[in-house]
Every structure is written in C-alpha cells, then in structure tokens.
C-alpha atoms as a PDB file:
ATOM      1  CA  UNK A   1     111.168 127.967 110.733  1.00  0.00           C
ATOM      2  CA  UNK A   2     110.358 124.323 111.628  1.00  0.00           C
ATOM      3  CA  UNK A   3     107.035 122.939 111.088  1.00  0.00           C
ATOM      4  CA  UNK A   4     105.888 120.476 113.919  1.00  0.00           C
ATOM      5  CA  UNK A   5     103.699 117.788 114.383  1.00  0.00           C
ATOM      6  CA  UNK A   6     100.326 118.174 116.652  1.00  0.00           C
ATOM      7  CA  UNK A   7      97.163 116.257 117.657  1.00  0.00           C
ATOM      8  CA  UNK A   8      94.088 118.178 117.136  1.00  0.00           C
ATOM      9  CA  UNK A   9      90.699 117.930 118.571  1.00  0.00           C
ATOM     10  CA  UNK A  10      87.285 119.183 118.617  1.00  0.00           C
ATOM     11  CA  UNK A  11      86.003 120.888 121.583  1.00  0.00           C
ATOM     12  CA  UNK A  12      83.774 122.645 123.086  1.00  0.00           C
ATOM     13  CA  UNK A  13      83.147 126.431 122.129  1.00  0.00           C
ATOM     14  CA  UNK A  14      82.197 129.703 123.435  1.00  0.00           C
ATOM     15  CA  UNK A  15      80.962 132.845 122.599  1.00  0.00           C
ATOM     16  CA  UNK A  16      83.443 135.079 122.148  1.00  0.00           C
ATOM     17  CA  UNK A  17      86.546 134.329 119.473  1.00  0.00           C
ATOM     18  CA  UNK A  18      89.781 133.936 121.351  1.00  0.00           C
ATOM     19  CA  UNK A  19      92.732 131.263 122.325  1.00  0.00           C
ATOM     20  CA  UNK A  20      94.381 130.188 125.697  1.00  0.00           C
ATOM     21  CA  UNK A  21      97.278 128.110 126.374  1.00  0.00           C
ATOM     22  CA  UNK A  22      97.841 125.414 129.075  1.00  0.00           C
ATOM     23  CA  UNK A  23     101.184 124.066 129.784  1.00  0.00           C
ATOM     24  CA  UNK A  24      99.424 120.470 130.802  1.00  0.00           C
ATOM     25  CA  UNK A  25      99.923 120.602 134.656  1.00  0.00           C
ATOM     26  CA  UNK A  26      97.467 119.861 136.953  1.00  0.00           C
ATOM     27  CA  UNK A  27      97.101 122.848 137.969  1.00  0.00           C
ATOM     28  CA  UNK A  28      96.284 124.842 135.320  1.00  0.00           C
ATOM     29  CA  UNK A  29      95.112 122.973 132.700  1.00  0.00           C
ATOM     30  CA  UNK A  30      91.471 121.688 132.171  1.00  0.00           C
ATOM     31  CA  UNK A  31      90.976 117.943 133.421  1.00  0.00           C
ATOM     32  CA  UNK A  32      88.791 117.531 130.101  1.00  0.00           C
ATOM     33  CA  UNK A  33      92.050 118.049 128.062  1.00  0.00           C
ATOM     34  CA  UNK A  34      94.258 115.907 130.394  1.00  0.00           C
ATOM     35  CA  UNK A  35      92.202 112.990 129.990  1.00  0.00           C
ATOM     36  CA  UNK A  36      92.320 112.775 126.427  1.00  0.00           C
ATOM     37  CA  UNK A  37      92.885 108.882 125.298  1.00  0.00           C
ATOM     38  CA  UNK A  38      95.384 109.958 122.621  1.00  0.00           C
ATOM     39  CA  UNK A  39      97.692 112.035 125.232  1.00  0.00           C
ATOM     40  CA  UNK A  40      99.587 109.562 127.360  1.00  0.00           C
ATOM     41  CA  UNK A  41     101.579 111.972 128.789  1.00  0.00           C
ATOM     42  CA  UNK A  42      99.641 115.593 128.865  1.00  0.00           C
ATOM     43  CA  UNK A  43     102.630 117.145 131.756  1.00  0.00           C
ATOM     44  CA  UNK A  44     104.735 116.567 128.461  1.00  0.00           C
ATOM     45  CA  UNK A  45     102.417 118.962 126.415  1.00  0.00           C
ATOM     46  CA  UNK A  46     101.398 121.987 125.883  1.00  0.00           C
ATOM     47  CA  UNK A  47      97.795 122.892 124.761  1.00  0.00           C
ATOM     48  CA  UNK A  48      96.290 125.438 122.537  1.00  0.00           C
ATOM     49  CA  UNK A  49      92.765 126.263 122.377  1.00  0.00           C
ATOM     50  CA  UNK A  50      91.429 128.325 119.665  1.00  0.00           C
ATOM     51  CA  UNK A  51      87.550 129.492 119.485  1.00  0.00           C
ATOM     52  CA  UNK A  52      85.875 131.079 116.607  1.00  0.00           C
ATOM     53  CA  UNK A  53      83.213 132.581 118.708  1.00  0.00           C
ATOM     54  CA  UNK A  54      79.073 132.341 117.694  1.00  0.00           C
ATOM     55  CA  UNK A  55      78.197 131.447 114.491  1.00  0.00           C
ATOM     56  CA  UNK A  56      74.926 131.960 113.187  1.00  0.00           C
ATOM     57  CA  UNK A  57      74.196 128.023 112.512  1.00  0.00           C
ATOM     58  CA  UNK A  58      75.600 124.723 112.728  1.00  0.00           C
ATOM     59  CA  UNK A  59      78.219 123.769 109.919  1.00  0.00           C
ATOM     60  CA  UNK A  60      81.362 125.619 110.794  1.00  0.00           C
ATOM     61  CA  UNK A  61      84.558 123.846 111.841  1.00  0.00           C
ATOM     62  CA  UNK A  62      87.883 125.244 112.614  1.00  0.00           C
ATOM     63  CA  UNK A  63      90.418 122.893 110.781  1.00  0.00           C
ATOM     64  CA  UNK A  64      94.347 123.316 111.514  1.00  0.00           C
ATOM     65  CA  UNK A  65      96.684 123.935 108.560  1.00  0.00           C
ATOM     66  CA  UNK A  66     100.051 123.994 109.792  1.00  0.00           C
ATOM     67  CA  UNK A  67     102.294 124.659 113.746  1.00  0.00           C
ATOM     68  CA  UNK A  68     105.506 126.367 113.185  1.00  0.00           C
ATOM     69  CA  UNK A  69     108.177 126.739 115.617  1.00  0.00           C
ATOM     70  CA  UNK A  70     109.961 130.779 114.410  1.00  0.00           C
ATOM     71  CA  UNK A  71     112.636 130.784 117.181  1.00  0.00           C
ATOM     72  CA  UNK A  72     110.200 131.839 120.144  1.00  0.00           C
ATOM     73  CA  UNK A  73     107.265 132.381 118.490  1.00  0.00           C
ATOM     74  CA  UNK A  74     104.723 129.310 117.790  1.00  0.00           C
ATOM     75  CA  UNK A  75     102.613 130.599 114.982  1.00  0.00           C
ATOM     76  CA  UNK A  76      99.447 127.870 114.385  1.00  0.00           C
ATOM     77  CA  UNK A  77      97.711 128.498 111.039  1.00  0.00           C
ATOM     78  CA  UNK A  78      94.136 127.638 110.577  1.00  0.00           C
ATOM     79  CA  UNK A  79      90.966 127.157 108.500  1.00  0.00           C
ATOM     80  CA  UNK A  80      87.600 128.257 109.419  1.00  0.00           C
ATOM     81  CA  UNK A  81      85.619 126.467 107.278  1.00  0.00           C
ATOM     82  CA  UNK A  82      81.958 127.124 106.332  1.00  0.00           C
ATOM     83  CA  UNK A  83      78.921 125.142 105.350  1.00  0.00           C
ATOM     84  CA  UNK A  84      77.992 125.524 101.765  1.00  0.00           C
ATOM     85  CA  UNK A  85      74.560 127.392 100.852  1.00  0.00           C
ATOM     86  CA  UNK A  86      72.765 123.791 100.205  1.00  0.00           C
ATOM     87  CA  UNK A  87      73.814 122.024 103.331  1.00  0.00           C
ATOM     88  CA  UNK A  88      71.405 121.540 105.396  1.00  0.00           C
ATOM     89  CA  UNK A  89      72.825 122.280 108.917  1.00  0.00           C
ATOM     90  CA  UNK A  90      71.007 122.995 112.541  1.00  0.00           C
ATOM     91  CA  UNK A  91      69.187 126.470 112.775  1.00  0.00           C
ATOM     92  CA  UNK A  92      70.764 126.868 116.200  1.00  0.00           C
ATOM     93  CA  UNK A  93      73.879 129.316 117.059  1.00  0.00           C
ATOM     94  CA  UNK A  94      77.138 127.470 116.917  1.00  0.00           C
ATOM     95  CA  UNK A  95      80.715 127.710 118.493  1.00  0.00           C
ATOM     96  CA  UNK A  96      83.443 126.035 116.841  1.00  0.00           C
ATOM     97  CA  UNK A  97      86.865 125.280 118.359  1.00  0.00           C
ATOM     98  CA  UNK A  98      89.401 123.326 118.437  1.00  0.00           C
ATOM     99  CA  UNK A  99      92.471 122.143 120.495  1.00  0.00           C
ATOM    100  CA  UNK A 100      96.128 121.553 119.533  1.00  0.00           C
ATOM    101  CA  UNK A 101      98.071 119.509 121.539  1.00  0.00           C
ATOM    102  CA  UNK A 102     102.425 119.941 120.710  1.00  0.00           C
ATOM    103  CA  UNK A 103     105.016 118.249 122.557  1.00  0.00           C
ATOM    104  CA  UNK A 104     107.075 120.840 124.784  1.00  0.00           C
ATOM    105  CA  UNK A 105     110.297 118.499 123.938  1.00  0.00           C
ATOM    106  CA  UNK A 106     109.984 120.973 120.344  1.00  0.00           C
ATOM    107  CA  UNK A 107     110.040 123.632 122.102  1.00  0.00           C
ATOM    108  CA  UNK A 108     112.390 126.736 123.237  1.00  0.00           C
ATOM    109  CA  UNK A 109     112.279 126.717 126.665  1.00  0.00           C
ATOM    110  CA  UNK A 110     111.146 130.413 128.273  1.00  0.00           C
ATOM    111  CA  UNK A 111     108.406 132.609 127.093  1.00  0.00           C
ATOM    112  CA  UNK A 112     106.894 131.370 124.088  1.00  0.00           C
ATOM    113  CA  UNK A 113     104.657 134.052 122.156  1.00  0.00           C
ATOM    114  CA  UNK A 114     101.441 132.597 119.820  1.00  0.00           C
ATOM    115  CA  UNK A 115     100.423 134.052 116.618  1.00  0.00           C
ATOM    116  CA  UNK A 116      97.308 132.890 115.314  1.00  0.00           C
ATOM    117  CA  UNK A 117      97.066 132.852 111.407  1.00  0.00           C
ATOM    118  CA  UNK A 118      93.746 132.299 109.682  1.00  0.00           C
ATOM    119  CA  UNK A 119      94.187 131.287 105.607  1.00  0.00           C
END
C-alpha cells in the first residue's frame, strides 16, 4: 500500500449518494473541475467525485481521510461529518460532496478500480 498525496475541494452536490471519475481530458471531464486555480495541469490528473446524497439540513461536510494506491485499486477513505445538535445550521435540504484531485504520474497505468471507505 502507498498512501498519496491529493487536493481536495468542495463542490457541488446532488441527490443521490454516488462517485464518478474523470481522467482530466477535455472531453470527458467537467470544465468546472478543469479550471480549478490550484490544478495547473488537470490532463495530468485524475478526478474523483464523491456525493453523500440529500441531507436533511445544512451542516454536513464530506472531509477526506486518506488515498491509497493497493496495486490497482485506489481506495479513498472519508469522513462524513455532521453538525452537532446545538449548531444552528440552514433548515433547507443539503448535498455535500467533494472532489479529489491525484496525479496520474502515481498511478498504475490500465484499469484502475475505486473503493470508497467511509470511517
């Protein structure tokens, strides 16, 4: 196993819990993710988006733990965290996700298969 290093960002949510990956082209990756200021070089990256799904009210963040490289398999593990019973947060439905940006330079080359771990 060999832990690598990511950039992580908040994003926009939706609805239903889930993940997709983009290898950073053009073609198939979001223009939103692309134009990030901290990615110089997004063709270089790949990208990982995880959603939680709806959440009853505002307060709930997805926080990344750890990305491990297990020969072909790129397991991320992650946090949802909560708001605590005396926050005050927004009585509207929330969607928390997040995106994880890795360098493909890490990576195996061919298929790559990712495991999502909540802790």
């Amino acid at each position: 196993m060999v832990k690598l290093p990511f950039y992580s960002f908040k994003i926009n949510g939706r609805s239903r819990p889930g993940y997709e990956v983009y290898s950073g082209g053009k073609s198939d990756c979001p223009e939103e993710f692309r134009s990030l200021p901290q990615i110089r070089r997004p063709e270089e990256m790949i990208f990982i988006a995880l959603y939680l799904g709806e959440r009853p009210t505002g307060g709930y963040q997805i926080k990344p733990v750890e990305v491990r490289l297990e020969e072909s398999r790129l397991r991320i593990r992650y946090k949802e965290e909560k708001p605590s019973p005396s926050t005050m947060v927004s009585q509207a439905f929330s969607y928390p996700a997040l995106l994880l940006a890795v360098e493909k330079s890490f990576l195996p080359s061919g298929p790559l298969e990712v495991i999502l771990e909540p802790t």
